[in-house]
Protein backbone atom coordinates (compact mmCIF):
# COMPACT_ATOMS: atom_id res chain seq x y z
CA UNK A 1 63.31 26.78 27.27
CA UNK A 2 62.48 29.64 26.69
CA UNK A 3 59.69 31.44 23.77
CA UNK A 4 61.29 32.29 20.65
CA UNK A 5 60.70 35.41 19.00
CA UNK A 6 60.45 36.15 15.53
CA UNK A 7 59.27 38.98 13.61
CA UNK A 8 55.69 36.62 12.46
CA UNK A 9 55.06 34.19 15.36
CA UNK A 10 52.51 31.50 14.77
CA UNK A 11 49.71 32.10 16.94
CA UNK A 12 47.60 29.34 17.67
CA UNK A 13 44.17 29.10 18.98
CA UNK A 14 43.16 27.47 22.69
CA UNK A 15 41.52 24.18 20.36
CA UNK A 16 44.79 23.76 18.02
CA UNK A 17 46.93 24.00 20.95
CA UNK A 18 44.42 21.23 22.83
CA UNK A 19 44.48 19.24 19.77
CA UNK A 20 47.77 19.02 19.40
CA UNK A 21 48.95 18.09 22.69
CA UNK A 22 45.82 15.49 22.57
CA UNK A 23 47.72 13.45 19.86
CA UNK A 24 50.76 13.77 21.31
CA UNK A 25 49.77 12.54 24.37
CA UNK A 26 47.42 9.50 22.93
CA UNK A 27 50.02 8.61 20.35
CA UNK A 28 53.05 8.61 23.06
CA UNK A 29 50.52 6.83 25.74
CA UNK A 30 47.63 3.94 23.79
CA UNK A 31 47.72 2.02 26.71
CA UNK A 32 48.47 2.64 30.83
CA UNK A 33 48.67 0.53 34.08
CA UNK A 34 48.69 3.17 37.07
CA UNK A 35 48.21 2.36 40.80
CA UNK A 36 46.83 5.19 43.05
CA UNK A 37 44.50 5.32 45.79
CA UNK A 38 40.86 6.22 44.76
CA UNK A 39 39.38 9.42 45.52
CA UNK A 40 36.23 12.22 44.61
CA UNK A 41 34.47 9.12 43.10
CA UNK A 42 31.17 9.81 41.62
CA UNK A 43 28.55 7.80 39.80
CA UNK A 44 26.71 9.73 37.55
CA UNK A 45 22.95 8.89 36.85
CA UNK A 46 24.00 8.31 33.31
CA UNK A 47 25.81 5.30 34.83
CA UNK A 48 29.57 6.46 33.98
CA UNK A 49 31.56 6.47 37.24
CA UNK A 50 34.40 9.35 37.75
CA UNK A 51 37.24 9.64 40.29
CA UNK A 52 40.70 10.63 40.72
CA UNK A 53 43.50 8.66 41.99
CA UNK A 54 46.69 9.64 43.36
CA UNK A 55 49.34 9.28 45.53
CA UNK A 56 51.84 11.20 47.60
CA UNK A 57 52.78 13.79 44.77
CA UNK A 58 50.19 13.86 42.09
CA UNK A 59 46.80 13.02 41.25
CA UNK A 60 45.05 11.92 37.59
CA UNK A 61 41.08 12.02 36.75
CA UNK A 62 39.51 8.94 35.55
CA UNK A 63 36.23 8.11 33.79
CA UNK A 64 34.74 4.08 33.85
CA UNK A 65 32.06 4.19 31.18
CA UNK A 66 28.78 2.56 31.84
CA UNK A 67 29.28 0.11 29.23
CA UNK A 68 32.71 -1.23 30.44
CA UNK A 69 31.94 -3.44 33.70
CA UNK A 70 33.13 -2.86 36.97
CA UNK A 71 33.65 -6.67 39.74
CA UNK A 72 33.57 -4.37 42.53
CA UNK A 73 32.09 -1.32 44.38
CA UNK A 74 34.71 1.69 44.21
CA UNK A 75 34.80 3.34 47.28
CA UNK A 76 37.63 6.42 48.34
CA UNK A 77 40.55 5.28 49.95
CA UNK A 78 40.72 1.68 47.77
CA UNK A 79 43.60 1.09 46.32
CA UNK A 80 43.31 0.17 42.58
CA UNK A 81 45.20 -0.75 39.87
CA UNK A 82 43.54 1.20 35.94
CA UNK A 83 44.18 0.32 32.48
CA UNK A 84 43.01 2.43 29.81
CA UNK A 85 44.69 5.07 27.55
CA UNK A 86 45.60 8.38 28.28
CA UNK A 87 42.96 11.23 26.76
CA UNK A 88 42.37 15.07 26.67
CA UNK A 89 39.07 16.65 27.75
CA UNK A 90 39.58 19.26 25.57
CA UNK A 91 36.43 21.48 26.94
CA UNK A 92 38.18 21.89 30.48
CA UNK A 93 41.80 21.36 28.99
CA UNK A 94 42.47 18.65 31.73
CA UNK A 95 44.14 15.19 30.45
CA UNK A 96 42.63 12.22 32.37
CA UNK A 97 42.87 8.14 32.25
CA UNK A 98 40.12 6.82 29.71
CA UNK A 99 39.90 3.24 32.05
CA UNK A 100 38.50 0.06 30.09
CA UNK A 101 39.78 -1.89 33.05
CA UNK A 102 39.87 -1.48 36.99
CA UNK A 103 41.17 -4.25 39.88
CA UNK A 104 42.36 -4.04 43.04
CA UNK A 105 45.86 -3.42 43.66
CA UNK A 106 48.03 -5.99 45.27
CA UNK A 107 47.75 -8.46 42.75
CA UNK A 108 51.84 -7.98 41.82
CA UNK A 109 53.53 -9.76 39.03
CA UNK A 110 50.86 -12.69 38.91
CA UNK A 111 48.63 -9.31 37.78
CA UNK A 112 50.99 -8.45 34.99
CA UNK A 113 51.55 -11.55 33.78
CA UNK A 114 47.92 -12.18 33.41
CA UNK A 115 47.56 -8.99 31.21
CA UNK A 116 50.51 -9.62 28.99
CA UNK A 117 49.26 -12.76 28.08
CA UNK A 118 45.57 -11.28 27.80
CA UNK A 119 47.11 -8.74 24.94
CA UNK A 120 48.99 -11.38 23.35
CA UNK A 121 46.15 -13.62 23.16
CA UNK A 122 43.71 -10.64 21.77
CA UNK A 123 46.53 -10.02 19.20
CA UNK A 124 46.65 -13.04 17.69
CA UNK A 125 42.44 -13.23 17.83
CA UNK A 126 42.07 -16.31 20.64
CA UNK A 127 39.23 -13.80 21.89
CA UNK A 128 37.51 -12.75 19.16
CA UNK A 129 33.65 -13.24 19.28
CA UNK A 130 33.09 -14.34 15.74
CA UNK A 131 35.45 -17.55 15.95
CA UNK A 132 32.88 -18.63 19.09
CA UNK A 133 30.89 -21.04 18.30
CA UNK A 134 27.20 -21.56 19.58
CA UNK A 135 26.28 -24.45 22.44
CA UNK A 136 24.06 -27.45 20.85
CA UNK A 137 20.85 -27.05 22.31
CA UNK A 138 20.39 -30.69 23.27
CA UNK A 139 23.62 -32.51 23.79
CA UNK A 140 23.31 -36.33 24.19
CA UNK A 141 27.10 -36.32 25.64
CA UNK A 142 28.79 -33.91 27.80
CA UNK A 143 32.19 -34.09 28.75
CA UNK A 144 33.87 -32.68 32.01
CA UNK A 145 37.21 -31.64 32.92
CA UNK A 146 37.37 -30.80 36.74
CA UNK A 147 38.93 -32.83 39.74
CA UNK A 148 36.73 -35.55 40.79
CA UNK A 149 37.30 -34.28 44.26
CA UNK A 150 36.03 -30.84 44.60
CA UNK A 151 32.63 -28.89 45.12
CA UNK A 152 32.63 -28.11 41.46
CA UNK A 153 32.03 -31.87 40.01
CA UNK A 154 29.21 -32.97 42.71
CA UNK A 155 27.74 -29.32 41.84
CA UNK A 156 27.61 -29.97 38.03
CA UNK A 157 26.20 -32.98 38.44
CA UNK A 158 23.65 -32.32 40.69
CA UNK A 159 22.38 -29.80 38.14
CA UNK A 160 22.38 -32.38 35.46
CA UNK A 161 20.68 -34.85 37.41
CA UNK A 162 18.18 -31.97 38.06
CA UNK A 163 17.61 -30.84 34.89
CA UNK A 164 18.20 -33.41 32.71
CA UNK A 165 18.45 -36.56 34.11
CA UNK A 166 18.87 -38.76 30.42
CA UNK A 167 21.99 -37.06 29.13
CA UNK A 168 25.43 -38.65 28.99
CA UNK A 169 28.48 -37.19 31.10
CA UNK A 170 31.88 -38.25 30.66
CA UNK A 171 34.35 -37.13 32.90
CA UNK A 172 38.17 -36.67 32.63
CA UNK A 173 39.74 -36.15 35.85
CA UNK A 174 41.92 -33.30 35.83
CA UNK A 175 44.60 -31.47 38.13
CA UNK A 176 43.34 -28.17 38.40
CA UNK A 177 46.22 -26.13 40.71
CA UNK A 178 49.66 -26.70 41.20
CA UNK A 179 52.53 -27.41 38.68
CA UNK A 180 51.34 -29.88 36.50
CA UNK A 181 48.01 -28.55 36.34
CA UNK A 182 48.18 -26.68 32.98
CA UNK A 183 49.46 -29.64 31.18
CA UNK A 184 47.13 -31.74 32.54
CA UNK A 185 44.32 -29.37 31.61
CA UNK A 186 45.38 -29.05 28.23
CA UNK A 187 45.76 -33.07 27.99
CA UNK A 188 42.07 -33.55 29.24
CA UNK A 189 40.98 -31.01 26.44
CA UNK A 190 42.47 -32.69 23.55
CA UNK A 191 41.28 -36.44 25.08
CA UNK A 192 38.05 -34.92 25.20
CA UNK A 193 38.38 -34.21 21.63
CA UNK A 194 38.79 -37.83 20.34
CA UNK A 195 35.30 -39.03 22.31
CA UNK A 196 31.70 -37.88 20.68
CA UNK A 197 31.11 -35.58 22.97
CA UNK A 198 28.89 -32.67 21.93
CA UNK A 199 30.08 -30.13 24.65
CA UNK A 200 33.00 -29.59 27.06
CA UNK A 201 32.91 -28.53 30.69
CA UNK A 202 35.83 -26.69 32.43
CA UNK A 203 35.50 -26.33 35.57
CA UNK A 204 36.85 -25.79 39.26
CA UNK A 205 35.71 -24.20 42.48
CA UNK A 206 37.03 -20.74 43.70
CA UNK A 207 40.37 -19.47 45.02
CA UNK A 208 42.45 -16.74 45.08
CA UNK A 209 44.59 -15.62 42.00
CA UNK A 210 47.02 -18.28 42.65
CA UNK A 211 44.87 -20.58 43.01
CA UNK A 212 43.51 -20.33 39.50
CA UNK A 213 46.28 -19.78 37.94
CA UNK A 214 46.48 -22.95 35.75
CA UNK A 215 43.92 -21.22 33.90
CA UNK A 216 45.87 -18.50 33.06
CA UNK A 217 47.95 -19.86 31.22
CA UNK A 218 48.93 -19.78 27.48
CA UNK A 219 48.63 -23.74 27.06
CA UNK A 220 45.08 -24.36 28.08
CA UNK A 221 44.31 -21.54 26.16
CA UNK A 222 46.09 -22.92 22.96
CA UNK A 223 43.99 -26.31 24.10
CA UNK A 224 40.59 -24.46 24.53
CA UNK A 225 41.30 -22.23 20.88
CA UNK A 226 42.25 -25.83 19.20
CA UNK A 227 39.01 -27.49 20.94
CA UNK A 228 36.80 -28.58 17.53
CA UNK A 229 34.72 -28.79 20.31
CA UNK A 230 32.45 -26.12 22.53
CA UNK A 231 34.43 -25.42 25.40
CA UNK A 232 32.34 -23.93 28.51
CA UNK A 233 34.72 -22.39 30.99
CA UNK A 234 33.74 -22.28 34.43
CA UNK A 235 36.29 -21.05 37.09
CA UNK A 236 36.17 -19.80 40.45
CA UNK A 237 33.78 -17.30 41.46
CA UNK A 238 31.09 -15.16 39.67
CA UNK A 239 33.76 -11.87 40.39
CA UNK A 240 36.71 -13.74 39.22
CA UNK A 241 38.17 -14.12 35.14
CA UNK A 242 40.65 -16.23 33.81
CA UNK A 243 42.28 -16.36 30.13
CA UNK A 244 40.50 -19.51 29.72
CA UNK A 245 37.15 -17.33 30.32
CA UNK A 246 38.12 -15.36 27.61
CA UNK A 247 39.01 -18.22 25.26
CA UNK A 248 36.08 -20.29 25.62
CA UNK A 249 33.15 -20.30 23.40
CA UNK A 250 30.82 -19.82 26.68
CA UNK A 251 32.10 -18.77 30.49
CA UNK A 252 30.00 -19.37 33.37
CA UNK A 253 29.92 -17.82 36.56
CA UNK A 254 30.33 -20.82 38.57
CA UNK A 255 30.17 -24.75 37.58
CA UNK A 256 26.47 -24.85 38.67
CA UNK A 257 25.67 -21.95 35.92
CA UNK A 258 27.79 -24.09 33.82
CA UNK A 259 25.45 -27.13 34.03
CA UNK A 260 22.38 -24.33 33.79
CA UNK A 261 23.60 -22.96 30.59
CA UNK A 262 24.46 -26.66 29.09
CA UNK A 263 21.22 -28.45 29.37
CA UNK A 264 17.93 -27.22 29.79
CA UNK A 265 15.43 -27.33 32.59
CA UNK A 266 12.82 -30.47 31.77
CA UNK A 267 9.76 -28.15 32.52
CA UNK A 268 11.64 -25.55 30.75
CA UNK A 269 11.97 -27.66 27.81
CA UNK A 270 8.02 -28.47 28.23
CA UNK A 271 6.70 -25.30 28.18
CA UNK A 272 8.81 -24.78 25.15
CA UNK A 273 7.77 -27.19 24.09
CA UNK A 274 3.97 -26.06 24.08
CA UNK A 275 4.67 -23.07 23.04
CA UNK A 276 6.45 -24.36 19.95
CA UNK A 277 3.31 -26.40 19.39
CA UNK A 278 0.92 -23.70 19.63
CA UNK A 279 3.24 -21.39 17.28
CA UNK A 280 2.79 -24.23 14.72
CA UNK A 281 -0.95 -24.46 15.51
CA UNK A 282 -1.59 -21.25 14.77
CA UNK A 283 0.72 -21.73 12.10
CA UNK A 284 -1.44 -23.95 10.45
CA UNK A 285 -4.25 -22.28 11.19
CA UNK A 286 -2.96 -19.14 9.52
CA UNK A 287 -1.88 -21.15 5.98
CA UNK A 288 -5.35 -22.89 6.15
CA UNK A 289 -6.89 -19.59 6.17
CA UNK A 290 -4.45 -18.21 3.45
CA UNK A 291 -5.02 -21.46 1.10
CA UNK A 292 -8.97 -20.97 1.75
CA UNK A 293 -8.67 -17.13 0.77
CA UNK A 294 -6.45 -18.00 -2.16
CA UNK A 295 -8.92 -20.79 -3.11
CA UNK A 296 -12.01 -17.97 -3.13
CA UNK A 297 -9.47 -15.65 -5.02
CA UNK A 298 -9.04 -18.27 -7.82
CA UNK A 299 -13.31 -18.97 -7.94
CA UNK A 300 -13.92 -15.75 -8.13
CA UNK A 301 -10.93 -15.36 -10.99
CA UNK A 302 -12.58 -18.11 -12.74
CA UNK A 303 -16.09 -17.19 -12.74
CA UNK A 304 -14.78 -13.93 -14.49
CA UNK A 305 -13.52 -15.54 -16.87
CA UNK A 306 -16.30 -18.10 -17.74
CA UNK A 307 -18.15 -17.69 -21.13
CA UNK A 308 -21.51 -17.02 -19.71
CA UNK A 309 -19.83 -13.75 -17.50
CA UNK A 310 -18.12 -13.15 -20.98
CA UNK A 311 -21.67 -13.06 -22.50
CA UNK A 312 -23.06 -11.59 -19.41
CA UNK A 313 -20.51 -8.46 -19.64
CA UNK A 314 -21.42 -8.33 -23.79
CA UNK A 315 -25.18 -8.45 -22.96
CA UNK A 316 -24.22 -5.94 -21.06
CA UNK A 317 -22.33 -3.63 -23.03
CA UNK A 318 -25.10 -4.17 -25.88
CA UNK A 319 -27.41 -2.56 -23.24
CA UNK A 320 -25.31 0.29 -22.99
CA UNK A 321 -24.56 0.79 -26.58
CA UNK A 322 -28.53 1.25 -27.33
CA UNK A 323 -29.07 3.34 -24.27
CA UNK A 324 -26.41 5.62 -26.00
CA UNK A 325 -27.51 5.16 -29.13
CA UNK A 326 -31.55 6.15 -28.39
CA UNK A 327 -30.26 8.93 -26.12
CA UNK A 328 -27.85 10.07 -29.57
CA UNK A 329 -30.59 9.88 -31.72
CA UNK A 330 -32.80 11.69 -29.58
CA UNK A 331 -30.36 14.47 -29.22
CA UNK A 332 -29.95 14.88 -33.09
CA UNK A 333 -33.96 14.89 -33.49
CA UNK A 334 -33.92 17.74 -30.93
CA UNK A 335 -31.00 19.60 -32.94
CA UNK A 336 -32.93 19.09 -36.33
CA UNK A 337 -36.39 20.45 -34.98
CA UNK A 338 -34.68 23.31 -33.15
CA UNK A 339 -32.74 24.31 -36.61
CA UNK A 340 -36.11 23.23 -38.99
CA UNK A 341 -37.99 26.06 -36.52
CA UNK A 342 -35.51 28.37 -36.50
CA UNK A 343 -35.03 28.07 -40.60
CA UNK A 344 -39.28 28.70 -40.35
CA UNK A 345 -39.12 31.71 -38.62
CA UNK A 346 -36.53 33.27 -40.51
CA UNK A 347 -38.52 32.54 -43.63
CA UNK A 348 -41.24 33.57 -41.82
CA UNK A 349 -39.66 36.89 -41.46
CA UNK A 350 -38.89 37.17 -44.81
CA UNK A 351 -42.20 36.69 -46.34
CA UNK A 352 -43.98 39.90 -48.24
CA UNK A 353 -46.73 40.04 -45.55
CA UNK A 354 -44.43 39.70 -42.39
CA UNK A 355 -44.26 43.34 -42.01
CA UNK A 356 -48.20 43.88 -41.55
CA UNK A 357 -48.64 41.88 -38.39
CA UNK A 358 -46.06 44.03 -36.82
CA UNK A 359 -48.47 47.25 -37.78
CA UNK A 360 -47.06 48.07 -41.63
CA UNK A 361 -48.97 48.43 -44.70
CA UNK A 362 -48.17 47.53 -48.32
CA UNK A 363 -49.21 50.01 -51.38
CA UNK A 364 -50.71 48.20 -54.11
CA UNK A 365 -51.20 49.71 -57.77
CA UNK A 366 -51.87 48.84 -61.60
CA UNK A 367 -52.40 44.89 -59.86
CA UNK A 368 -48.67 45.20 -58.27
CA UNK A 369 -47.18 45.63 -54.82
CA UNK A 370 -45.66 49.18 -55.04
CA UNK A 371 -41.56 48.71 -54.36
CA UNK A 372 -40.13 51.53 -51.62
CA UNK A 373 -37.70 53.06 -54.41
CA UNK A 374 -40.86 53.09 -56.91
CA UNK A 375 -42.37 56.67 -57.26
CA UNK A 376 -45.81 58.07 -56.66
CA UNK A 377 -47.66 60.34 -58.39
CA UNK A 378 -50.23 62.51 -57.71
CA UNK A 379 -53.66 61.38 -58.95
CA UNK A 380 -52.59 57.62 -58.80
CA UNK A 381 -54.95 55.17 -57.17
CA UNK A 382 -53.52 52.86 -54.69
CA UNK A 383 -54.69 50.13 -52.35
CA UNK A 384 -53.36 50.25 -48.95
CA UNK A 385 -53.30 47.01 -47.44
CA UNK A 386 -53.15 46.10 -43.76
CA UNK A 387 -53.16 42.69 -41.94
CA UNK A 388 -56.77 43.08 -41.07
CA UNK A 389 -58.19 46.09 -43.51
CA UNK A 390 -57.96 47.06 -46.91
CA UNK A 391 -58.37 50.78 -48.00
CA UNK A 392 -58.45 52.26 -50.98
CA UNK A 393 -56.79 55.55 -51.47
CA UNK A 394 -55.67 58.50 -54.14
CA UNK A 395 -52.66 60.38 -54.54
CA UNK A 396 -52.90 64.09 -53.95
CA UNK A 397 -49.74 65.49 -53.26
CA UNK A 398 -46.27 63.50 -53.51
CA UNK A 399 -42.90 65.23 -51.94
CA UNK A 400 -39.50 64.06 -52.19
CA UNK A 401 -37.90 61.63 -49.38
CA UNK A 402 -35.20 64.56 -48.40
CA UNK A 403 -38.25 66.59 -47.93
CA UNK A 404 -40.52 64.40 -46.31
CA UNK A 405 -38.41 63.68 -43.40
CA UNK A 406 -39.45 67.04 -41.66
CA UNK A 407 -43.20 66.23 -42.41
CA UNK A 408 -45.23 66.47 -39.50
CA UNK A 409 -46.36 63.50 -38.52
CA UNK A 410 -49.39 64.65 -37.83
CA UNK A 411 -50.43 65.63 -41.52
């Protein structure tokens, strides 16, 4: 098909076009199973691994996050089987396989059934982590569901005996390949349920994917989800998983790690022991010390409030208020003597006589002090009197004030 054209074509930008064929791929592709042959594999120092695979006529980049784990070493050339959802890089514009899962190929329709199960179980929550319930930390019973004639049983119980010799184990004997062997499973799971056992073991050796196939199946995994009891899973191989794995409140690698993860190691238990006592020693220790510092606390409270640190604190205070009151008083003499001898010296200056120790003389005549604005006349007798001389004088000539300011002052 070919472009349209139209008078106002909507143009679109390189990150809407990558955008939109993004969600049209992811919506039209949430989840992929593709077989191809492994190639250009690279494990970045980040720890995410990326390859292509392909096949005759195509190829398709992948990406294996660090956090999503991987059995098996990838190498070029192996032949895999990835599930994961289709994404778009959008900063190179390349689509590519976003894996949460890769196996080697070859594992057919036993392979597909396992994952259609797996999503059906996920669906309806069989694997969901907050439903799994924690192990009791010291079981006085366990119970086991294994054959009585494989590796698995002697290994379990080897590592209980180990461990801890003193704990109970009852064990079911259980078909664990073949026909019958789901059924049985699930039979020994809800026997196990009617006994007071504390934990339940289930276990066989490894095999190939046929081989541990009863595990797979939806029935033991009903069993395991309707268990009112802890179920441990342990079957096969570290490398291999079963739906049971995923069902179980605990897997373990092998039945060994199941009896490891069960009970715990005597000398184990000892030195927890110890250091659970020394934790409450210094436990102890530490509320001794607070009681003791809360003790002082309340002594000390209480001596502040006796009566005689009540009287102390007045005696105190009374100290204090006569300190400020002698200091106050003496402050206010002070003020009063520096006004009284400033009030004397301004009297002082205005005294009749002030004037004659700074060099002036006063007139005196007829028995009075002559006034400035009083007149002279010629012929009158006056006094002149100075701070340390007394003269006696008579008036010759007399000029007015206007007239006398141009007198020479030395006439």
């Amino acid at each position: 098909m070919g472009l349209e054209r139209s008078e106002h074509p909507v143009i679109l930008t390189v990150s809407e076009i990558t955008r939109a064929i993004k969600s049209v791929l992811e919506d039209e592709f949430p989840v992929v199973y593709v077989r191809g042959e492994v190639s250009n594999f690279k494990q970045h120092t980040s720890g995410h691994r990326y390859f292509t695979i392909k096949d005759a006529e195509a190829q398709i980049q992948c990406v294996l996050w660090r956090s999503r784990r991987l059995l098996f070493q990838l190498t070029d050339g192996m032949e895999v089987i990835v599930e994961g959802r289709l994404t778009v890089y959008a900063r190179q514009g390349n689509y590519q396989i976003d894996c949460s899962r890769v196996i080697p190929a070859g594992k057919g329709d036993l392979y597909l059934a396992f994952e259609q199960l797996k999503q059906k179980l996920a669906a309806k929550g069989y694997f969901a982590e907050e439903r799994k319930r924690p192990l009791p930390p010291f079981p006085h019973k366990i119970g086991i569901a294994t054959s009585i004639s494989g590796a698995a049983i002697r290994d379990i119980l080897t590592t209980l005996k180990r461990r801890m010799p003193l704990v109970e184990v009852l064990i079911r004997p259980t078909l664990v390949q073949g026909e019958s062997a789901p059924q049985d499973i699930a039979q020994a799971i809800a026997e196990l349920n009617q006994t007071d056992c504390d934990v339940i073991i289930v276990a066989r050796g490894g095999g190939s994917i046929e081989d541990l196939w009863a595990f797979n199946t939806e029935i033991v995994a009903e069993a395991i989800y309707r268990s009112r009891i802890p179920v441990i899973s342990a079957v096969g191989h570290e490398v291999d998983f079963t739906i049971a794995d995923f069902v179980a409140d605990r897997r373990a690698a092998t039945p060994t790690a199941a009896a490891q993860v069960v009970v715990r190691d005597r000398t184990e238990v000892q030195q927890q022991l110890h250091a659970a006592l020394r934790r409450l020693q210094t436990a102890v220790q530490s509320q001794l010390q607070l009681r003791k510092q809360r003790i002082e606390h309340l002594q000390h409270l209480l001596e502040r409030r006796s009566p005689l640190h009540r009287i102390h604190e007045y005696a105190q205070y009374l100290d204090t208020l006569q300190m400020r009151l002698q200091s106050a008083m003496l402050r206010a003499l002070n003020h009063r003597r520096q006004l009284i001898d400033r009030l004397a010296a301004h009297l002082r200056s205005l005294h009749p006589f002030a004037p004659l120790s700074k060099g002036y003389a006063l007139l005196r005549t007829n028995g009075h002090y002559l006034a400035a604005t009083e007149p002279l006349h010629p012929g009158d007798s006056i006094r002149i009197v100075r701070a340390q001389q007394i003269a006696t004088a008579t008036v010759e000539h007399v000029q007015p004030g206007d007239q006398a300011d141009g007198i020479d002052e030395n006439l």
